[in-house]
PDB file of N, CA and C in Angstrom:
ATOM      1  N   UNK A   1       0.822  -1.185   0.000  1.00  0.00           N
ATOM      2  CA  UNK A   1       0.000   0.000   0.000  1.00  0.00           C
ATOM      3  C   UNK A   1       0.877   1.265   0.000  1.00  0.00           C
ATOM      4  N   UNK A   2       1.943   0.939   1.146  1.00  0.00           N
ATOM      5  CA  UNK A   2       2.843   2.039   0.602  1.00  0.00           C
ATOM      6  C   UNK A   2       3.317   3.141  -0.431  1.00  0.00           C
ATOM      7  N   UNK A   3       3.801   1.882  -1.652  1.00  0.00           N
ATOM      8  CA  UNK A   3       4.128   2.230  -2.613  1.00  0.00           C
ATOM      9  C   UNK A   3       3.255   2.372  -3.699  1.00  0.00           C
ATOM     10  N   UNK A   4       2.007   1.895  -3.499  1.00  0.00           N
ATOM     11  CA  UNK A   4       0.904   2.549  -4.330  1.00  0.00           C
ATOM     12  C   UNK A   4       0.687   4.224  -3.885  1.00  0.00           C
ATOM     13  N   UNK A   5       0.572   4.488  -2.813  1.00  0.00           N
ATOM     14  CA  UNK A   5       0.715   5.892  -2.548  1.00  0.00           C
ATOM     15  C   UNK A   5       1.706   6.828  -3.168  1.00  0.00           C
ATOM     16  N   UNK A   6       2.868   6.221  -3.111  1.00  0.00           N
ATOM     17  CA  UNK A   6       4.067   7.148  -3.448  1.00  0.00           C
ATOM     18  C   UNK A   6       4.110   6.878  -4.764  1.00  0.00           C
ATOM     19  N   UNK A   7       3.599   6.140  -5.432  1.00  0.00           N
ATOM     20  CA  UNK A   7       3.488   6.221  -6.891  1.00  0.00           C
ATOM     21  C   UNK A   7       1.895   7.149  -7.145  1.00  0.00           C
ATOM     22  N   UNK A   8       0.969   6.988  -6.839  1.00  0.00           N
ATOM     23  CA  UNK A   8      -0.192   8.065  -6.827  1.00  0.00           C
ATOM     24  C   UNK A   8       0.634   9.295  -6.788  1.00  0.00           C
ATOM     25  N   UNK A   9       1.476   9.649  -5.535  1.00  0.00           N
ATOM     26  CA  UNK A   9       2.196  11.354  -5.447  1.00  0.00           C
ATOM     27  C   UNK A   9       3.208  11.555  -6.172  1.00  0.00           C
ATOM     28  N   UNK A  10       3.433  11.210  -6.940  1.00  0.00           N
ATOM     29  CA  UNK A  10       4.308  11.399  -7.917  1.00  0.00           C
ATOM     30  C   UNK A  10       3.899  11.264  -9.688  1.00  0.00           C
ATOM     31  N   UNK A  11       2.764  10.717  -9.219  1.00  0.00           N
ATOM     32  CA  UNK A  11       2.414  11.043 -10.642  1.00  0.00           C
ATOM     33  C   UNK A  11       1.260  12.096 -10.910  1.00  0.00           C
ATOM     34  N   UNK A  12       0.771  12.823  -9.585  1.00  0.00           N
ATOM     35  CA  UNK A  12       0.400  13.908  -9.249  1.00  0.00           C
ATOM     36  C   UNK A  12       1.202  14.864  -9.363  1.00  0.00           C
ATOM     37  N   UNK A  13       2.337  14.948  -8.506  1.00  0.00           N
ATOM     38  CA  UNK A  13       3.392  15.550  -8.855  1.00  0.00           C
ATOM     39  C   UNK A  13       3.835  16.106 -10.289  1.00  0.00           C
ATOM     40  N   UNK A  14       3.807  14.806 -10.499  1.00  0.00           N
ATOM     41  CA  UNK A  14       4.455  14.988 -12.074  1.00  0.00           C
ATOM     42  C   UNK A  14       2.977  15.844 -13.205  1.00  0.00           C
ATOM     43  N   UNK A  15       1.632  15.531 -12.699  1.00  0.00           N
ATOM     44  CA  UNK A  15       0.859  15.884 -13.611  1.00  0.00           C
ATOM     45  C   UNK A  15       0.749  17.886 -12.901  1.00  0.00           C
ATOM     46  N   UNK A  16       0.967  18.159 -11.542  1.00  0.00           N
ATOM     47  CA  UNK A  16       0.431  19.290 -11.688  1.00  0.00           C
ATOM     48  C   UNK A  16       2.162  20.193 -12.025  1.00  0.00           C
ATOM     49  N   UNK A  17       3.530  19.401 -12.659  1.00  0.00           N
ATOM     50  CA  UNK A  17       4.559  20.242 -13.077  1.00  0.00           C
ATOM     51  C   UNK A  17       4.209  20.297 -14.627  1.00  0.00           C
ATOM     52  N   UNK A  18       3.699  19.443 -15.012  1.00  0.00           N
ATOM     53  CA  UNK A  18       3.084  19.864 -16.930  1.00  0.00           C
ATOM     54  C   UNK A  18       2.209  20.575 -16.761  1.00  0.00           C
ATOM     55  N   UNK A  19       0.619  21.014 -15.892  1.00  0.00           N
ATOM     56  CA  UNK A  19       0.008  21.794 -15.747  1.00  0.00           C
ATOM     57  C   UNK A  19       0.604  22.669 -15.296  1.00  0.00           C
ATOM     58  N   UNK A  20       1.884  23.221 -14.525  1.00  0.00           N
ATOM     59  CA  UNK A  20       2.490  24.997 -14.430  1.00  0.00           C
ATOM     60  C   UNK A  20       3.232  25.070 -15.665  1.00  0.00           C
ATOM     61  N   UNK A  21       3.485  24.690 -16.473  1.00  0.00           N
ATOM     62  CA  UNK A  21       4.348  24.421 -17.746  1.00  0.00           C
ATOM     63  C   UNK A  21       3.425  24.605 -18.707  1.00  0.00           C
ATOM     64  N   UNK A  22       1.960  24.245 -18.952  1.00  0.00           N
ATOM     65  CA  UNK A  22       1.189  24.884 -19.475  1.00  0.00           C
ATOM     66  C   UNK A  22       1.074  26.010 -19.871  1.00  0.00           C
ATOM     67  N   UNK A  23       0.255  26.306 -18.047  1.00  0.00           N
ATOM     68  CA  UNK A  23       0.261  27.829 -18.134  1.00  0.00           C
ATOM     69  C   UNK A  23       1.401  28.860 -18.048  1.00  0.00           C
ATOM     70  N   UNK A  24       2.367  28.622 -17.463  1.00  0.00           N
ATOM     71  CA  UNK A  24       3.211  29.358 -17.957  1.00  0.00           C
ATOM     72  C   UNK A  24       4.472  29.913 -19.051  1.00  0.00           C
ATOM     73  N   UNK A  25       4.593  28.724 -19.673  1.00  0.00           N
ATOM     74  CA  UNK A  25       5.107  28.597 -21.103  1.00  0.00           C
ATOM     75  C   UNK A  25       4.416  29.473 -22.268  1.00  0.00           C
ATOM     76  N   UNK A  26       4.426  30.278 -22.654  1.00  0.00           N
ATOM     77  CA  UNK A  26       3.673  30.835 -23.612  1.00  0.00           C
ATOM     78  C   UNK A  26       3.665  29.929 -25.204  1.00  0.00           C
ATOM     79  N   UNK A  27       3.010  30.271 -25.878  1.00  0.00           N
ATOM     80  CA  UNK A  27       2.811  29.254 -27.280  1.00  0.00           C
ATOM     81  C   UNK A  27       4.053  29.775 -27.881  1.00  0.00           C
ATOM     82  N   UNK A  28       4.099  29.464 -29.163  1.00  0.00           N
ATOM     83  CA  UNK A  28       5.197  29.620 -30.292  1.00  0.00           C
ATOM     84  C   UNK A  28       4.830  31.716 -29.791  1.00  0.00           C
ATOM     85  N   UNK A  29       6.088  31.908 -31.007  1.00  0.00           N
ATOM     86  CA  UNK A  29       6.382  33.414 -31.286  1.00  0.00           C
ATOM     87  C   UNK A  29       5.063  33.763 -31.791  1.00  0.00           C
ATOM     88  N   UNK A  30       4.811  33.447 -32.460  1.00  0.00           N
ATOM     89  CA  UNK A  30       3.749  34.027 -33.584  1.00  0.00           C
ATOM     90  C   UNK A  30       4.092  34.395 -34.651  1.00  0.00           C
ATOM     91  N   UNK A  31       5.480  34.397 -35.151  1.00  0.00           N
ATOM     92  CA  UNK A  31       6.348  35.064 -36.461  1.00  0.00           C
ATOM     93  C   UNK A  31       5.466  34.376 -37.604  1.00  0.00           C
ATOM     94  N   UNK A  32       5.036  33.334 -37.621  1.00  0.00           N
ATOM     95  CA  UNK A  32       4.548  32.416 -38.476  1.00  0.00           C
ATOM     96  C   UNK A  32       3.273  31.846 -38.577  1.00  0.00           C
ATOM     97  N   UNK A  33       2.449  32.467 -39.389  1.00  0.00           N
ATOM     98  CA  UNK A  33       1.155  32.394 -39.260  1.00  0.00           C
ATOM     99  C   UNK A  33       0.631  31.323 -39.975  1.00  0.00           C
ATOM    100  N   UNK A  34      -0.164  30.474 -39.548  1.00  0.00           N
ATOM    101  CA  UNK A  34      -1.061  29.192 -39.934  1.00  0.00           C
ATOM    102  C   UNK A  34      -2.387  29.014 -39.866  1.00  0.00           C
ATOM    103  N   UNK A  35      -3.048  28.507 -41.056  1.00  0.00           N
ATOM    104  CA  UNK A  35      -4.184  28.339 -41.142  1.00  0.00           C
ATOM    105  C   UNK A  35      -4.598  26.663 -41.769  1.00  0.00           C
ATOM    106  N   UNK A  36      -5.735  26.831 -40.390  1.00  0.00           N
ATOM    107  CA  UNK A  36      -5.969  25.012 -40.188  1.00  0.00           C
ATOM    108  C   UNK A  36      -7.931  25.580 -40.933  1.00  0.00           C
ATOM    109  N   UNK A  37      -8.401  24.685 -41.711  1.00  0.00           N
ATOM    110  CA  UNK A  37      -9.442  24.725 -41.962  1.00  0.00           C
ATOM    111  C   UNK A  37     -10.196  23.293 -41.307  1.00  0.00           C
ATOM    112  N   UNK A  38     -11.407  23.257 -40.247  1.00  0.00           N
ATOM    113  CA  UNK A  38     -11.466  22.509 -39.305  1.00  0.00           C
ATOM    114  C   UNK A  38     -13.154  22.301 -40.431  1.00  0.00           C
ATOM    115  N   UNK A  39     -13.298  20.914 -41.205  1.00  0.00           N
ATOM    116  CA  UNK A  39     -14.023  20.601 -41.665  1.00  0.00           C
ATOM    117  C   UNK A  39     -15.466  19.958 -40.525  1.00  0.00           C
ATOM    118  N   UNK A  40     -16.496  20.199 -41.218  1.00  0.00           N
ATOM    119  CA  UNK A  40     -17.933  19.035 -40.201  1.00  0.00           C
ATOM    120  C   UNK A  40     -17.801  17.940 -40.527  1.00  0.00           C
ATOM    121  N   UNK A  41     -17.750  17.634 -39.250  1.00  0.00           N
ATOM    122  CA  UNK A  41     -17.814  16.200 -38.953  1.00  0.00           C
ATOM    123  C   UNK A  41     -16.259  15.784 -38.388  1.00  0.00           C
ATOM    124  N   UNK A  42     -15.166  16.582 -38.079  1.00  0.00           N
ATOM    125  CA  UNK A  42     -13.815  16.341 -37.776  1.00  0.00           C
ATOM    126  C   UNK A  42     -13.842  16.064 -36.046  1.00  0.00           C
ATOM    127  N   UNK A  43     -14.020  15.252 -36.080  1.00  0.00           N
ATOM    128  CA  UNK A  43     -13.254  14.600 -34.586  1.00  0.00           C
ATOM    129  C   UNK A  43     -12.437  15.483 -33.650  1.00  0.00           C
ATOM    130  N   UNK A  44     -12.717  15.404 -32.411  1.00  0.00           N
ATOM    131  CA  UNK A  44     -11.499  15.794 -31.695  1.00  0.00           C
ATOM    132  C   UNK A  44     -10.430  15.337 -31.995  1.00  0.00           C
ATOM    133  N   UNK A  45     -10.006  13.946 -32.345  1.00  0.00           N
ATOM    134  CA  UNK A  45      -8.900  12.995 -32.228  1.00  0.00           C
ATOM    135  C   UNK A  45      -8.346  13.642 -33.570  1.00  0.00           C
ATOM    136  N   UNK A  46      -9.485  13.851 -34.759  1.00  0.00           N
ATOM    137  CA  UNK A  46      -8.256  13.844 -36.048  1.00  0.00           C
ATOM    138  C   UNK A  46      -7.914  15.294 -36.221  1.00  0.00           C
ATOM    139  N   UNK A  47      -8.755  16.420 -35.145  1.00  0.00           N
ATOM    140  CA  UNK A  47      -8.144  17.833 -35.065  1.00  0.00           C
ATOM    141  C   UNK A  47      -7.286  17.948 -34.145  1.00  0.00           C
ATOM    142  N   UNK A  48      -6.970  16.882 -33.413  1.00  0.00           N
ATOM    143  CA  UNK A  48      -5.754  17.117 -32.303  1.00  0.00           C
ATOM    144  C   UNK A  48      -4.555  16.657 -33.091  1.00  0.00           C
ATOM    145  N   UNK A  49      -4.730  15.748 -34.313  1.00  0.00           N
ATOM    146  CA  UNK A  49      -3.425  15.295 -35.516  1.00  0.00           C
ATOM    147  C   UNK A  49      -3.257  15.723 -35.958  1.00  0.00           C
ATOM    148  N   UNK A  50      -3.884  16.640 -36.766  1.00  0.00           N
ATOM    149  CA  UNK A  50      -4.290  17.722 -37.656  1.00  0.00           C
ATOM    150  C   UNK A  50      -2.804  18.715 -36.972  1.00  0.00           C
ATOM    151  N   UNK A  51      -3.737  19.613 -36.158  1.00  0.00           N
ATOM    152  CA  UNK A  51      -2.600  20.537 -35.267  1.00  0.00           C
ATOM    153  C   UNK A  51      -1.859  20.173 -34.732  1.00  0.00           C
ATOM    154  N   UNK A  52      -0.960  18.924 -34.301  1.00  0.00           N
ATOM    155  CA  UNK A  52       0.309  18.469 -33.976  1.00  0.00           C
ATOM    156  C   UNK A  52       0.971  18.466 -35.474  1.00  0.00           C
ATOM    157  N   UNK A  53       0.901  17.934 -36.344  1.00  0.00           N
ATOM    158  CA  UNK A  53       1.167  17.599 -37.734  1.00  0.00           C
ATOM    159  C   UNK A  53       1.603  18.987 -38.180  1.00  0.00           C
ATOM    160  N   UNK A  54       0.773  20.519 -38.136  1.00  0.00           N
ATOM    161  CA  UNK A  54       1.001  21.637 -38.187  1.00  0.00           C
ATOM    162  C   UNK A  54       1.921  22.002 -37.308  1.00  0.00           C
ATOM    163  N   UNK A  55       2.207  21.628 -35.986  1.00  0.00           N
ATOM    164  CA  UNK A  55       3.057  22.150 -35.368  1.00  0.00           C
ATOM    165  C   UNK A  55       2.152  22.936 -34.413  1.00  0.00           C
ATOM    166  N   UNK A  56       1.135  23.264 -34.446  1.00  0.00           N
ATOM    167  CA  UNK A  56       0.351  23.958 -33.534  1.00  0.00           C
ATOM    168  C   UNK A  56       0.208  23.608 -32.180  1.00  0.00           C
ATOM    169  N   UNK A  57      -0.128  22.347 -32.067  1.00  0.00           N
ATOM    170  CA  UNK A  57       0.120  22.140 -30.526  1.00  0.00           C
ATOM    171  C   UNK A  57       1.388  20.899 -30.695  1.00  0.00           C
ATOM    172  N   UNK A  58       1.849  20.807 -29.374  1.00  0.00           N
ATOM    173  CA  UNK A  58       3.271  19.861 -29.348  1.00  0.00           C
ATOM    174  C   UNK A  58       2.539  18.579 -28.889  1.00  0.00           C
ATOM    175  N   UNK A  59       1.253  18.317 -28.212  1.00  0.00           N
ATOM    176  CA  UNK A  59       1.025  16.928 -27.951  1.00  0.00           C
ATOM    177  C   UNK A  59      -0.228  17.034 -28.084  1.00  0.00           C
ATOM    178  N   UNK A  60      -0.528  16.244 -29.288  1.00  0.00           N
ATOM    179  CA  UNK A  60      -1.893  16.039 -29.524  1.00  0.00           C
ATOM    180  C   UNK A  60      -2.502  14.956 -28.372  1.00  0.00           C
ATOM    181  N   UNK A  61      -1.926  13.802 -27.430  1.00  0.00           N
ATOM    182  CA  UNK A  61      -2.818  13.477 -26.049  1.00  0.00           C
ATOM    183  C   UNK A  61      -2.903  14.234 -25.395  1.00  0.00           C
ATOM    184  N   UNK A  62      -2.436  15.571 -24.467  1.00  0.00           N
ATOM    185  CA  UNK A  62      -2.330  15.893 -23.879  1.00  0.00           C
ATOM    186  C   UNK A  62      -3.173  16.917 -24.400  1.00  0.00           C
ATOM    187  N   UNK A  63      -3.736  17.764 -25.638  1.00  0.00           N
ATOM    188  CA  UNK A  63      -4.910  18.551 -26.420  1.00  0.00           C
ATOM    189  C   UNK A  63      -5.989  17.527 -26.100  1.00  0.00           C
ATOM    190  N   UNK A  64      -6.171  16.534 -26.385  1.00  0.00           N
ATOM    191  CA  UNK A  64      -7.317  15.950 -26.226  1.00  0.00           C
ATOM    192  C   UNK A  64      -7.623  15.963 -24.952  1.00  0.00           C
ATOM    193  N   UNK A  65      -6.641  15.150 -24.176  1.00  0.00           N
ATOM    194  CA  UNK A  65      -6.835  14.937 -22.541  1.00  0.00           C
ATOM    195  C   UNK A  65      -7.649  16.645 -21.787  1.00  0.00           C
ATOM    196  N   UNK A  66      -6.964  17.444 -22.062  1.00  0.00           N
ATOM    197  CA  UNK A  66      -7.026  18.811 -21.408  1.00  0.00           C
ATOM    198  C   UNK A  66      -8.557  19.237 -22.240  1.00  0.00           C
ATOM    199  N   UNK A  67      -9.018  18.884 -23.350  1.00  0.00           N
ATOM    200  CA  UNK A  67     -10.281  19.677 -24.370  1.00  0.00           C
ATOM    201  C   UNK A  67     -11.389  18.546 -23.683  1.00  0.00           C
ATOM    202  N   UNK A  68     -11.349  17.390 -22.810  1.00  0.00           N
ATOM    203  CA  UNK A  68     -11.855  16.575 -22.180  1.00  0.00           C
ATOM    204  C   UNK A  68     -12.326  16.999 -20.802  1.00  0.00           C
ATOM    205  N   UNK A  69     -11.254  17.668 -20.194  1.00  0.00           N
ATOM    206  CA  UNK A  69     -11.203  18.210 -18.945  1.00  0.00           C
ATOM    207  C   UNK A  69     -12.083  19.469 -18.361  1.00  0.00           C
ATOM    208  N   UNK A  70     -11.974  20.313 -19.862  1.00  0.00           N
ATOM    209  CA  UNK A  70     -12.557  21.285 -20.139  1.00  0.00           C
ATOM    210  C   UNK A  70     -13.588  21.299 -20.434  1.00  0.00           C
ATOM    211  N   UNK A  71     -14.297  19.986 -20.737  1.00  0.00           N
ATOM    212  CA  UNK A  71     -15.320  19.891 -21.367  1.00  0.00           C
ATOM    213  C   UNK A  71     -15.721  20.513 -22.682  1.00  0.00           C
ATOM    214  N   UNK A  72     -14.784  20.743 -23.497  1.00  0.00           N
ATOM    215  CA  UNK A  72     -14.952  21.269 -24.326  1.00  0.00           C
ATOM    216  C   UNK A  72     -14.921  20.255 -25.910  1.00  0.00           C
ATOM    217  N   UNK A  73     -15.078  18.836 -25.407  1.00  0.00           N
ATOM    218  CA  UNK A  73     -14.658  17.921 -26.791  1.00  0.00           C
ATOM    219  C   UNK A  73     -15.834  17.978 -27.649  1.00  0.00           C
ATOM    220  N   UNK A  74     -17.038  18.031 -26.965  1.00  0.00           N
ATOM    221  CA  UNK A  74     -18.009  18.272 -27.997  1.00  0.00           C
ATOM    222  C   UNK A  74     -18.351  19.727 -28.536  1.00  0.00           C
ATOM    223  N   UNK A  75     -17.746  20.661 -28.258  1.00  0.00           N
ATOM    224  CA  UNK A  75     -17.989  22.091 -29.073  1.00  0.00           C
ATOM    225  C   UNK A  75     -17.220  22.371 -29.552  1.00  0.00           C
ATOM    226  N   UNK A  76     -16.647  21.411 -30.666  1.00  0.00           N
ATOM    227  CA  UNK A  76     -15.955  21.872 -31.607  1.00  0.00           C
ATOM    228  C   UNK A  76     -16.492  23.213 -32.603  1.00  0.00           C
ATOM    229  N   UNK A  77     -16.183  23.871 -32.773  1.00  0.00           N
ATOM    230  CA  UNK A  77     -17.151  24.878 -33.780  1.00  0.00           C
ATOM    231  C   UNK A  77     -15.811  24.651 -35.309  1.00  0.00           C
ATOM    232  N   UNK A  78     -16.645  24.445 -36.433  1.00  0.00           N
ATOM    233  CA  UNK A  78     -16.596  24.367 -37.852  1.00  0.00           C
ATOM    234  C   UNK A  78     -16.121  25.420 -38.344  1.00  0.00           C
ATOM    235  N   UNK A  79     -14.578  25.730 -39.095  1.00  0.00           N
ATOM    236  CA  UNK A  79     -14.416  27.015 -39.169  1.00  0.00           C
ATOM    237  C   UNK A  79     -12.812  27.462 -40.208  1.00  0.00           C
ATOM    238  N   UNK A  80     -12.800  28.655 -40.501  1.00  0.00           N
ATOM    239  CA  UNK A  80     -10.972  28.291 -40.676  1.00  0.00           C
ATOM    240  C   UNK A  80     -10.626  29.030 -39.530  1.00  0.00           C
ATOM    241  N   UNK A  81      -9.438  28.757 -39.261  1.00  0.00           N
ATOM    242  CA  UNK A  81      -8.260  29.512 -38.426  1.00  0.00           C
ATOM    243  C   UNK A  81      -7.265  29.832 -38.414  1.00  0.00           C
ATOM    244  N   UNK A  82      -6.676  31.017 -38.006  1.00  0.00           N
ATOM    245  CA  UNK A  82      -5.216  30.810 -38.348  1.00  0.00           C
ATOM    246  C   UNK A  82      -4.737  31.355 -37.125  1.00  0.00           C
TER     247      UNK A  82
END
């Protein structure tokens, strides 16, 4: 039981040092502008490939995981972007 604990706090640990790394890391420069056109009917999963593939986000699990968290996997809105 021990070591189920100390493996629980550490991988707590470890999840709330990628969540301050999140937020405090800012995104790319912005020097370089991109445009993703997000078709109906596109998945969370194949717009989280989509924008890793672009370079837009660096981990498409960790976009999904967090757009899950947020509750935000079903409001995708249909659109271009850049």
């Amino acid at each position: 039981m021990k070591y189920f604990v100390t493996f629980f706090l550490l991988v707590l640990f470890g999840m709330m040092v990628k969540g301050g790394m999140f937020l405090l890391i800012p995104p790319g420069s912005g020097e370089e502008s991109v445009i993703y056109d997000l078709k109906p009917g596109t998945g969370l999963g194949k717009a989280a490939h989509d924008l890793e593939s672009l370079g837009i986000v660096s981990n498409q699990l960790e976009f999904r995981i967090l757009a899950r968290l947020l509750k935000s996997s079903n409001n995708i809105k249909v659109g271009e972007y850049e």
